[in-house]
Protein backbone atom coordinates (compact mmCIF):
# COMPACT_ATOMS: atom_id res chain seq x y z
CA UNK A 1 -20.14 -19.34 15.60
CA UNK A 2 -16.58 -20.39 14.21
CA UNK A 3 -14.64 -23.00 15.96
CA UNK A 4 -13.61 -22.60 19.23
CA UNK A 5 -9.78 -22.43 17.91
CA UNK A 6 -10.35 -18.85 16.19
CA UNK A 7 -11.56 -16.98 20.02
CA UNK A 8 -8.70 -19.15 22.01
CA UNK A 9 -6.29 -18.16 19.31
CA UNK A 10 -6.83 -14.83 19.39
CA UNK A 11 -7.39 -14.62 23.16
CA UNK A 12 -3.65 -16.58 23.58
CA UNK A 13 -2.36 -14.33 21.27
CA UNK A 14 -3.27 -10.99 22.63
CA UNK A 15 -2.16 -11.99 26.18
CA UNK A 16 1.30 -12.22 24.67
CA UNK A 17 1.22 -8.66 24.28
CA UNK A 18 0.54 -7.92 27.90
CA UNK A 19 -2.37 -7.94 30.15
CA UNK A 20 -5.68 -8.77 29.15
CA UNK A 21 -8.70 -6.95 30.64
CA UNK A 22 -11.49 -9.26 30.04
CA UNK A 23 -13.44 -7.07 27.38
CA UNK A 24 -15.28 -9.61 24.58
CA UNK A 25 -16.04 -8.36 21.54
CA UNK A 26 -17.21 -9.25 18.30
CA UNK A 27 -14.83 -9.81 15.08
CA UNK A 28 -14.36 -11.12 11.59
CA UNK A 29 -13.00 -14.15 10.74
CA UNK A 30 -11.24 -15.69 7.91
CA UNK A 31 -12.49 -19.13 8.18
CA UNK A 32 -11.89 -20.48 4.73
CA UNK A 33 -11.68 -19.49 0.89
CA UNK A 34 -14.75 -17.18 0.12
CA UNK A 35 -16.00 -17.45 3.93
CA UNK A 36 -16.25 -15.25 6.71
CA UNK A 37 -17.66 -15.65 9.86
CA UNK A 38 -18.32 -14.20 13.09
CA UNK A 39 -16.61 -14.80 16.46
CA UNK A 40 -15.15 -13.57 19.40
CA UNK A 41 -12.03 -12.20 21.24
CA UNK A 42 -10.77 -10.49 23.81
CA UNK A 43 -9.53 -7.20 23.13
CA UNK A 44 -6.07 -5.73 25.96
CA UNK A 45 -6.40 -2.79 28.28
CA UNK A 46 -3.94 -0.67 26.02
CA UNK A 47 -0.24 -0.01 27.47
CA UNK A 48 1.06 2.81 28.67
CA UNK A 49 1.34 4.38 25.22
CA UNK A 50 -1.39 3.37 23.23
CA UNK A 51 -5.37 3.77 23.16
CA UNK A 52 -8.07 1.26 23.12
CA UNK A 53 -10.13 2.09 20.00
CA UNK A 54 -14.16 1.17 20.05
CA UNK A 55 -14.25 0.98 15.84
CA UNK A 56 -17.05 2.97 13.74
CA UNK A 57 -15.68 1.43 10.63
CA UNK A 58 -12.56 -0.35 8.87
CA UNK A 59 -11.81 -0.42 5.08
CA UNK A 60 -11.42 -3.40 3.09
CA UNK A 61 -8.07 -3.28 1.44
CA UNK A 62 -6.63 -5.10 -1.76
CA UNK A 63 -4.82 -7.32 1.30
CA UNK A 64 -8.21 -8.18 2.69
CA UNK A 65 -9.33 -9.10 -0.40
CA UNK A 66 -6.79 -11.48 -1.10
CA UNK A 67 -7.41 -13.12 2.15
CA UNK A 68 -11.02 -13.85 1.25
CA UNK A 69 -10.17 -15.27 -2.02
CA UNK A 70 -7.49 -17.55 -0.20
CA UNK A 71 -4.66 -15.47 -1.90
CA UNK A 72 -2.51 -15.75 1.66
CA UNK A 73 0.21 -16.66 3.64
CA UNK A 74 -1.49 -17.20 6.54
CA UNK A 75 -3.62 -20.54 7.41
CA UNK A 76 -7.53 -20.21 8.38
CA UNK A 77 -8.65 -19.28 11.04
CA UNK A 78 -7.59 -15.59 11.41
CA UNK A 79 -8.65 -11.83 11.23
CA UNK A 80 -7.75 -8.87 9.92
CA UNK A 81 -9.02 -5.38 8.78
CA UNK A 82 -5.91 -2.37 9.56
CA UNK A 83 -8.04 0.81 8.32
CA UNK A 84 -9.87 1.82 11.38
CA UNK A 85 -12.00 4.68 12.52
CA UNK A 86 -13.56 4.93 16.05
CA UNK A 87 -13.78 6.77 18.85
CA UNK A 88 -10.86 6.33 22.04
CA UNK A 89 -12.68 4.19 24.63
CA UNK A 90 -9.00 4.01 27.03
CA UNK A 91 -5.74 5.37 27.00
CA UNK A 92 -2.54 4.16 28.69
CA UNK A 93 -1.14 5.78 31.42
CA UNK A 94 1.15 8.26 29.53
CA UNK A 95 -0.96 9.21 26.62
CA UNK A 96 -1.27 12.87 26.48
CA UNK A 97 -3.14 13.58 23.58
CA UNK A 98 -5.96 11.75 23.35
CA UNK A 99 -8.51 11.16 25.83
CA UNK A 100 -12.14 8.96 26.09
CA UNK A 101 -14.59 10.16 23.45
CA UNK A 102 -11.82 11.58 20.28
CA UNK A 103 -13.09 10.63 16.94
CA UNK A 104 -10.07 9.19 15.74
CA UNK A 105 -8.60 6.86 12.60
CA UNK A 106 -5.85 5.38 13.00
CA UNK A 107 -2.73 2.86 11.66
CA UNK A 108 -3.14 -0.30 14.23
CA UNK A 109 -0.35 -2.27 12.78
CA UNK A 110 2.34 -0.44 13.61
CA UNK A 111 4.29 -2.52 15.18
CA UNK A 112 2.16 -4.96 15.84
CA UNK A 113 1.30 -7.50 13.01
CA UNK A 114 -2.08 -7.63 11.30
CA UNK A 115 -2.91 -10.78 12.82
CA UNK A 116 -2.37 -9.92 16.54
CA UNK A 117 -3.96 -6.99 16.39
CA UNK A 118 -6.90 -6.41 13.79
CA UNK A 119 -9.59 -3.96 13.26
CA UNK A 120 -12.50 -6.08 11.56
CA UNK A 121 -12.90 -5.92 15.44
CA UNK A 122 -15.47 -3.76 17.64
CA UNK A 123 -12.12 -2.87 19.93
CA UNK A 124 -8.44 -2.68 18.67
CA UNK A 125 -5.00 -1.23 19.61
CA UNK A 126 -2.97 1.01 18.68
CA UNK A 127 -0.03 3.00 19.57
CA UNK A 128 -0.45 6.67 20.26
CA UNK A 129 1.88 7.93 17.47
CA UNK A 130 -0.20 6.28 15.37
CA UNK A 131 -3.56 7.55 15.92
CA UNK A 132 -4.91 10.74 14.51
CA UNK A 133 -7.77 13.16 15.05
CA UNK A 134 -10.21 13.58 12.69
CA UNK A 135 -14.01 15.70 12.96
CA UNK A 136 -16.24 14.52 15.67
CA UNK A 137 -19.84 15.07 13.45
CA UNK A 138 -17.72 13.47 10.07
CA UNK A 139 -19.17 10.50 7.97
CA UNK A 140 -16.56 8.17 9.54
CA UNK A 141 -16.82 5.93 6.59
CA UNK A 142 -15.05 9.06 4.75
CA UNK A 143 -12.31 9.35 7.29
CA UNK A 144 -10.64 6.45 6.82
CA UNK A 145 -6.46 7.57 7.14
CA UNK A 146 -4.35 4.66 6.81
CA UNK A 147 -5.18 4.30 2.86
CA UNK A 148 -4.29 8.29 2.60
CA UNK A 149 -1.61 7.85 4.28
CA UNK A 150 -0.09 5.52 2.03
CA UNK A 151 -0.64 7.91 -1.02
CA UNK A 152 1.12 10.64 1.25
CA UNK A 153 4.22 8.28 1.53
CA UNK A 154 3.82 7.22 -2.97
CA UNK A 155 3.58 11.04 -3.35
CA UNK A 156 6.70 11.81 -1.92
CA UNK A 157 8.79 9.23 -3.71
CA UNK A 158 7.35 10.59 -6.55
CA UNK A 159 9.65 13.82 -6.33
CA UNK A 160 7.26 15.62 -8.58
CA UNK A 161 8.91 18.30 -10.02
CA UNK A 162 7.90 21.27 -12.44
CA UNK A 163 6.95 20.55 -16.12
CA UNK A 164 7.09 16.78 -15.41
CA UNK A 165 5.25 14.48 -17.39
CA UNK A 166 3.58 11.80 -15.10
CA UNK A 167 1.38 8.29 -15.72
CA UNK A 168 -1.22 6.48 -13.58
CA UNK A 169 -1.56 2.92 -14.34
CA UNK A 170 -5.01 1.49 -13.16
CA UNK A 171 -7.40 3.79 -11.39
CA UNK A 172 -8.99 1.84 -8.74
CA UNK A 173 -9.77 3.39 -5.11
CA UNK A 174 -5.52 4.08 -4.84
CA UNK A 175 -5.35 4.74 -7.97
CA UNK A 176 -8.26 7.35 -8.15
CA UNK A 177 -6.32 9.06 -4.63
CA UNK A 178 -3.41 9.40 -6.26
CA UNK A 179 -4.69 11.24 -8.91
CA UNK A 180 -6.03 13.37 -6.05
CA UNK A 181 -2.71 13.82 -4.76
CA UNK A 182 -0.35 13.99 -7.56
CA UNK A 183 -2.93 16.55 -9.54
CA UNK A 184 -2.00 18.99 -6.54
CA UNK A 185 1.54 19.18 -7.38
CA UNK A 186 3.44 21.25 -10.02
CA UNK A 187 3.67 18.77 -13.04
CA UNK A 188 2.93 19.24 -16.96
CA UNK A 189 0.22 16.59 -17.73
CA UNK A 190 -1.25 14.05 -15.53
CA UNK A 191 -2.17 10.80 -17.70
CA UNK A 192 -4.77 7.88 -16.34
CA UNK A 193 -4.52 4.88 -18.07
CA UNK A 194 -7.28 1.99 -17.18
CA UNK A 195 -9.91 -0.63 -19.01
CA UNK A 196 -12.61 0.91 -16.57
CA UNK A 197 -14.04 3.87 -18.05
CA UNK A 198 -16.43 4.50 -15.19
CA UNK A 199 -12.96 4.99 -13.08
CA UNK A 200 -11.25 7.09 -15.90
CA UNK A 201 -14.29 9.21 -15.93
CA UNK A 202 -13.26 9.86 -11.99
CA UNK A 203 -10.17 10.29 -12.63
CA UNK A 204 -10.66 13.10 -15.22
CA UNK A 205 -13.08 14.43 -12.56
CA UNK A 206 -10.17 14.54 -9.67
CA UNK A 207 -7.73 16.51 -12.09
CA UNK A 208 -5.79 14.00 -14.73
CA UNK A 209 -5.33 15.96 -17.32
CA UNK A 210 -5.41 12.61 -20.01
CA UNK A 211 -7.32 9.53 -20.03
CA UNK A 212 -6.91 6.35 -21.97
CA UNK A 213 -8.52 3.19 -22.47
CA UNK A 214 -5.54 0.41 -23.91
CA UNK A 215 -8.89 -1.37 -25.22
CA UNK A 216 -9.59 1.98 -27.07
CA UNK A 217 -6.29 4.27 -27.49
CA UNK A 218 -2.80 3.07 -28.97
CA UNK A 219 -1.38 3.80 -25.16
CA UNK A 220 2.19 3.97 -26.46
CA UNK A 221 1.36 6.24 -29.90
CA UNK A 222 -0.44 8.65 -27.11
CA UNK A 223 2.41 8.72 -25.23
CA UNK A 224 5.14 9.46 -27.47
CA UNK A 225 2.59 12.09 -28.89
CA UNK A 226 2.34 13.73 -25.77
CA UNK A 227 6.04 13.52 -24.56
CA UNK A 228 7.55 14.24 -28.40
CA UNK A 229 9.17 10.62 -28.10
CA UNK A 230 10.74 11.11 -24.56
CA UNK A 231 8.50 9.01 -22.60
CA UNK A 232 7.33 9.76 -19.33
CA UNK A 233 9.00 11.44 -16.64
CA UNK A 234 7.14 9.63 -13.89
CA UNK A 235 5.39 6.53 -13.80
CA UNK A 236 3.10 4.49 -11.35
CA UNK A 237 1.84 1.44 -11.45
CA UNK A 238 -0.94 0.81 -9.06
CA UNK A 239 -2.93 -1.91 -11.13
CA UNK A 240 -1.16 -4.82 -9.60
CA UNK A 241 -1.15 -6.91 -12.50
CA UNK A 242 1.77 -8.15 -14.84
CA UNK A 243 0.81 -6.39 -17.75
CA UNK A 244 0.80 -2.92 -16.00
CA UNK A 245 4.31 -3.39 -15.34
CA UNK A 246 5.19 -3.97 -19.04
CA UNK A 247 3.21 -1.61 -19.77
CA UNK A 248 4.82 0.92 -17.51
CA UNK A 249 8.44 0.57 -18.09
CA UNK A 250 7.55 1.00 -21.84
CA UNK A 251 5.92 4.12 -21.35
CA UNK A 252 9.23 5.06 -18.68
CA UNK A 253 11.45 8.08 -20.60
CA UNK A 254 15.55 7.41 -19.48
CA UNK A 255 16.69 7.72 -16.34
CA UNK A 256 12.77 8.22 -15.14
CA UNK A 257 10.71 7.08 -11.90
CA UNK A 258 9.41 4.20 -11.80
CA UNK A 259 7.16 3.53 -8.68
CA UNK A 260 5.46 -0.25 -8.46
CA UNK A 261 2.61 1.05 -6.23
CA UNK A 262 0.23 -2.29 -6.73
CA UNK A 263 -0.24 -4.60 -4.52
CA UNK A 264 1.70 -7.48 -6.44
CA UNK A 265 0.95 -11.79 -4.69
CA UNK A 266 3.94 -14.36 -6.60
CA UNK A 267 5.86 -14.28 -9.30
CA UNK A 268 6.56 -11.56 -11.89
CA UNK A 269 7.57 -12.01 -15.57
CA UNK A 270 9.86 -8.22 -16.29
CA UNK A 271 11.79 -7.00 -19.39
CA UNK A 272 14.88 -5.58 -16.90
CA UNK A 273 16.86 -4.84 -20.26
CA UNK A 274 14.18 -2.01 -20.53
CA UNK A 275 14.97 -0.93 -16.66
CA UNK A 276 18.60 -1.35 -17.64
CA UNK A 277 18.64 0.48 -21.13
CA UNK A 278 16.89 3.65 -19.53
CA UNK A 279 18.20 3.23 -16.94
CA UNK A 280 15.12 3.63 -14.68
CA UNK A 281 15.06 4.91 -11.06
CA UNK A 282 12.57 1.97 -9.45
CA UNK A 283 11.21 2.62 -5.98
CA UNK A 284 8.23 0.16 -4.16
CA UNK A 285 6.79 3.13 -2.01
CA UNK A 286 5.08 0.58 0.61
CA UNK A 287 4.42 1.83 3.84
CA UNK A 288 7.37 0.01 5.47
CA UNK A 289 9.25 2.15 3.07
CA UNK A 290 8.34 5.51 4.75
CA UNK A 291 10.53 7.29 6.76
CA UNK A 292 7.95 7.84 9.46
CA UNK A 293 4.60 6.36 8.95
CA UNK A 294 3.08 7.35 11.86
CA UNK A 295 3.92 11.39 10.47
CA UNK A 296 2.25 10.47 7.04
CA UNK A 297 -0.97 9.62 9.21
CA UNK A 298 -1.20 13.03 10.45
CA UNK A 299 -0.31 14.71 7.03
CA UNK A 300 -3.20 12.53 5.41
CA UNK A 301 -5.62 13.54 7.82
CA UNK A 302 -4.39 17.42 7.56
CA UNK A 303 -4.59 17.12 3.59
CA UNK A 304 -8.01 15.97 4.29
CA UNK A 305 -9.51 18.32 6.30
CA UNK A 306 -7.90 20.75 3.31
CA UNK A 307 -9.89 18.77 0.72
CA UNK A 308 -7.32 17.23 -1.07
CA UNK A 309 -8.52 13.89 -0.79
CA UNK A 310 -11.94 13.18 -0.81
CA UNK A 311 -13.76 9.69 -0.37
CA UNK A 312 -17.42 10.87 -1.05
CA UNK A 313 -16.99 9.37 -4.46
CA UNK A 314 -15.02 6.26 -3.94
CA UNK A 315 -16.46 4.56 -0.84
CA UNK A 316 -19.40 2.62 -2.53
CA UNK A 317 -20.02 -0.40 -0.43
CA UNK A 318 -20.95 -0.46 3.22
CA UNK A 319 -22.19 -3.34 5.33
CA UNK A 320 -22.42 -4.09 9.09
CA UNK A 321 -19.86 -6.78 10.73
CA UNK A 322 -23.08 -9.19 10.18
CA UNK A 323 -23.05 -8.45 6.46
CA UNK A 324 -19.42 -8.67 5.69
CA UNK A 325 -20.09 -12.19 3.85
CA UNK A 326 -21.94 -10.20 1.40
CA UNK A 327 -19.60 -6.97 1.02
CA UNK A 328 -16.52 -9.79 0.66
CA UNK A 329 -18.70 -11.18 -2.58
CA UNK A 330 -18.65 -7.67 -4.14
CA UNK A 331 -15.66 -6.38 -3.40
CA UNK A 332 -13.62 -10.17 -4.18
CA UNK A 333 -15.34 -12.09 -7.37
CA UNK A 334 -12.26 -13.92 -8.54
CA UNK A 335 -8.18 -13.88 -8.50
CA UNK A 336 -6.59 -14.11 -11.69
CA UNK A 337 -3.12 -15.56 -11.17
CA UNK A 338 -1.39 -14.35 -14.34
CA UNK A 339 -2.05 -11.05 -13.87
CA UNK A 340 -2.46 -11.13 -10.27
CA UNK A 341 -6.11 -9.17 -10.16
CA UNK A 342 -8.73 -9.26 -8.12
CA UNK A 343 -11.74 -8.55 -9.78
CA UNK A 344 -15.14 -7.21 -8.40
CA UNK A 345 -18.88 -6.62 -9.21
CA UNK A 346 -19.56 -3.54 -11.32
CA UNK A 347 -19.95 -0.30 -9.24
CA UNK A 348 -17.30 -1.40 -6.80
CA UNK A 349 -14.37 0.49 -6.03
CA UNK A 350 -14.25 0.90 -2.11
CA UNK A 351 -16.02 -1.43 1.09
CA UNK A 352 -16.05 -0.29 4.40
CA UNK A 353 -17.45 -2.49 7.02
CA UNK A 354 -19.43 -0.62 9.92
CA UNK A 355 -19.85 -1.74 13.71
């Protein structure tokens, strides 16, 4: 078991949110660079609007991933995991439309913070706006709506319109969705660019119209080729690194969209006289930059059941909570500060621990 500290922490730190029922359970812990380890905390009867969520499953996201590696802000010991799916154990006294025994997912840190209230948890919180229905007899490890929901929000700052020309940078698992998503609306060609051609193979697959390799293709010469000089219309980077953000206000026509989708830790080295010169329009479509998160939930999990974004082919890893030390060792291999990547094993593109 951890130290002591992580359960009292945690225990202290949920009673600040209001009363605590007594219910133990089980949880992650970060308890040091490359180490995980499992303790225990108790989880709040939920308020009067939110549901108490016994968790199937949480992703591991790029954030998670940093935390492992030691790539934080936060000092050990703490928790985290904020891509739940479970089933409502309680609801407060005026939820309405949920009740004991939905199959839900849901968007826990909303507004609580990631550390008071995470999901690599066998219980966790969340508010009732932010919970959404999803299939009862579904793969729950293929429900997972917070990630979607994301994609829903880079989507719409995207402002897609007819004939445009758009660009992909890096095609990991948000990457590879929003090819899924962006394939759906009415643009001219949809271009992938990644060093993975396992992942551009996927993207092809889920409807970009281009692929290209940089360690194969002369990006820019395919570019211009394509857009007769212009540039593109859209870009988004969603690599994380440095070099995809050169790389994407190069391949940026005037006055076009420039979304920094990746999920970027310190310091950035930028050629702004290219943003100024053309004049680009830059947006960081983050989910604290939606309008109303808690909507782009529910329009992920609609889209879903629709088919628009699938996971069949993107989740590869699962592990129990008591295996997590070994899914962390995929997923995170290394951190490589200059560009700011994480890299995995081969084969990896999505974990989802399972309780």
């Amino acid at each position: 078991m951890p130290n002591p500290s992580v359960k009292n922490f945690y225990i202290s730190s949920r009673k600040k949110r209001g009363e605590v029922n007594h219910m133990k359970c089980r949880a992650l812990f970060f308890t040091g660079r490359r180490k995980v380890e499992i303790g225990e905390l108790e989880c709040p009867k939920p308020g009067p609007n939110e549901v108490r969520i016994k968790t199937i499953a949480c992703g591991i996201c790029t954030g998670d991933r940093y935390a492992f590696l030691g790539i934080h802000e936060s000092k050990y010991l703490f928790s985290g995991g904020h891509e739940p799916v479970g089933e409502i154990e309680s609801v407060g006294s005026n939820v309405t439309h949920f009740k004991p025994g939905d199959r839900v997912t849901a968007v826990p840190y909303v507004p609580y913070p990631w550390s008071l209230n995470p999901s690599f948890s066998e219980y966790t919180i969340a508010s009732e706006r932010n919970v959404a229905k999803i299939p009862g007899n579904a793969d729950p490890c293929l429900w997972i709506g917070e990630p979607i929901a994301c994609i829903v929000n880079g989507v719409r700052y995207a402002d897609v319109q007819p004939y445009d020309n758009v660009i992909v940078i890096g095609t990991g698992f948000m990457g590879l969705l929003l090819i899924q998503g962006l394939s759906q609306t009415p643009l001219n060609t949809l271009i992938a660019i990644d060093l993975n051609d396992e992942r551009l193979r996927l993207a092809k697959e889920f409807g970009a119209n281009v692929c290209l390799n940089p360690n194969v293709h002369d990006v820019r010469k395919e570019i211009n080729s394509i857009t007769n000089g212009l540039g593109a219309d859209i870009v988004v980077e969603a690599a994380g690194s440095n070099s995809a953000l050169l790389l994407a206000a190069d391949l940026c026509r005037k006055q076009a969209r420039l979304l920094i989708f990746g999920n970027h830790k310190g310091k950035r080295i930028l050629n702004l006289g290219i943003w100024h010169h053309k004049g680009l329009k830059v947006f960081n479509p983050s989910p604290w930059a939606s309008p109303d998160f808690a909507k782009d939930l529910q329009t992920a999990v609609n889209l879903m059941k629709k088919g628009v974004y699938k996971l069949d082919k993107l989740i590869t890893h699962r592990g129990t909570l008591d295996e997590a030390q070994h899914i962390f060792e995929v997923a995170a291999v290394d951190y490589e500060p200059n560009e700011g990547l994480v890299s995995c094993k081969k084969g990896y593109i999505k974990g989802v621990i399972t309780f």
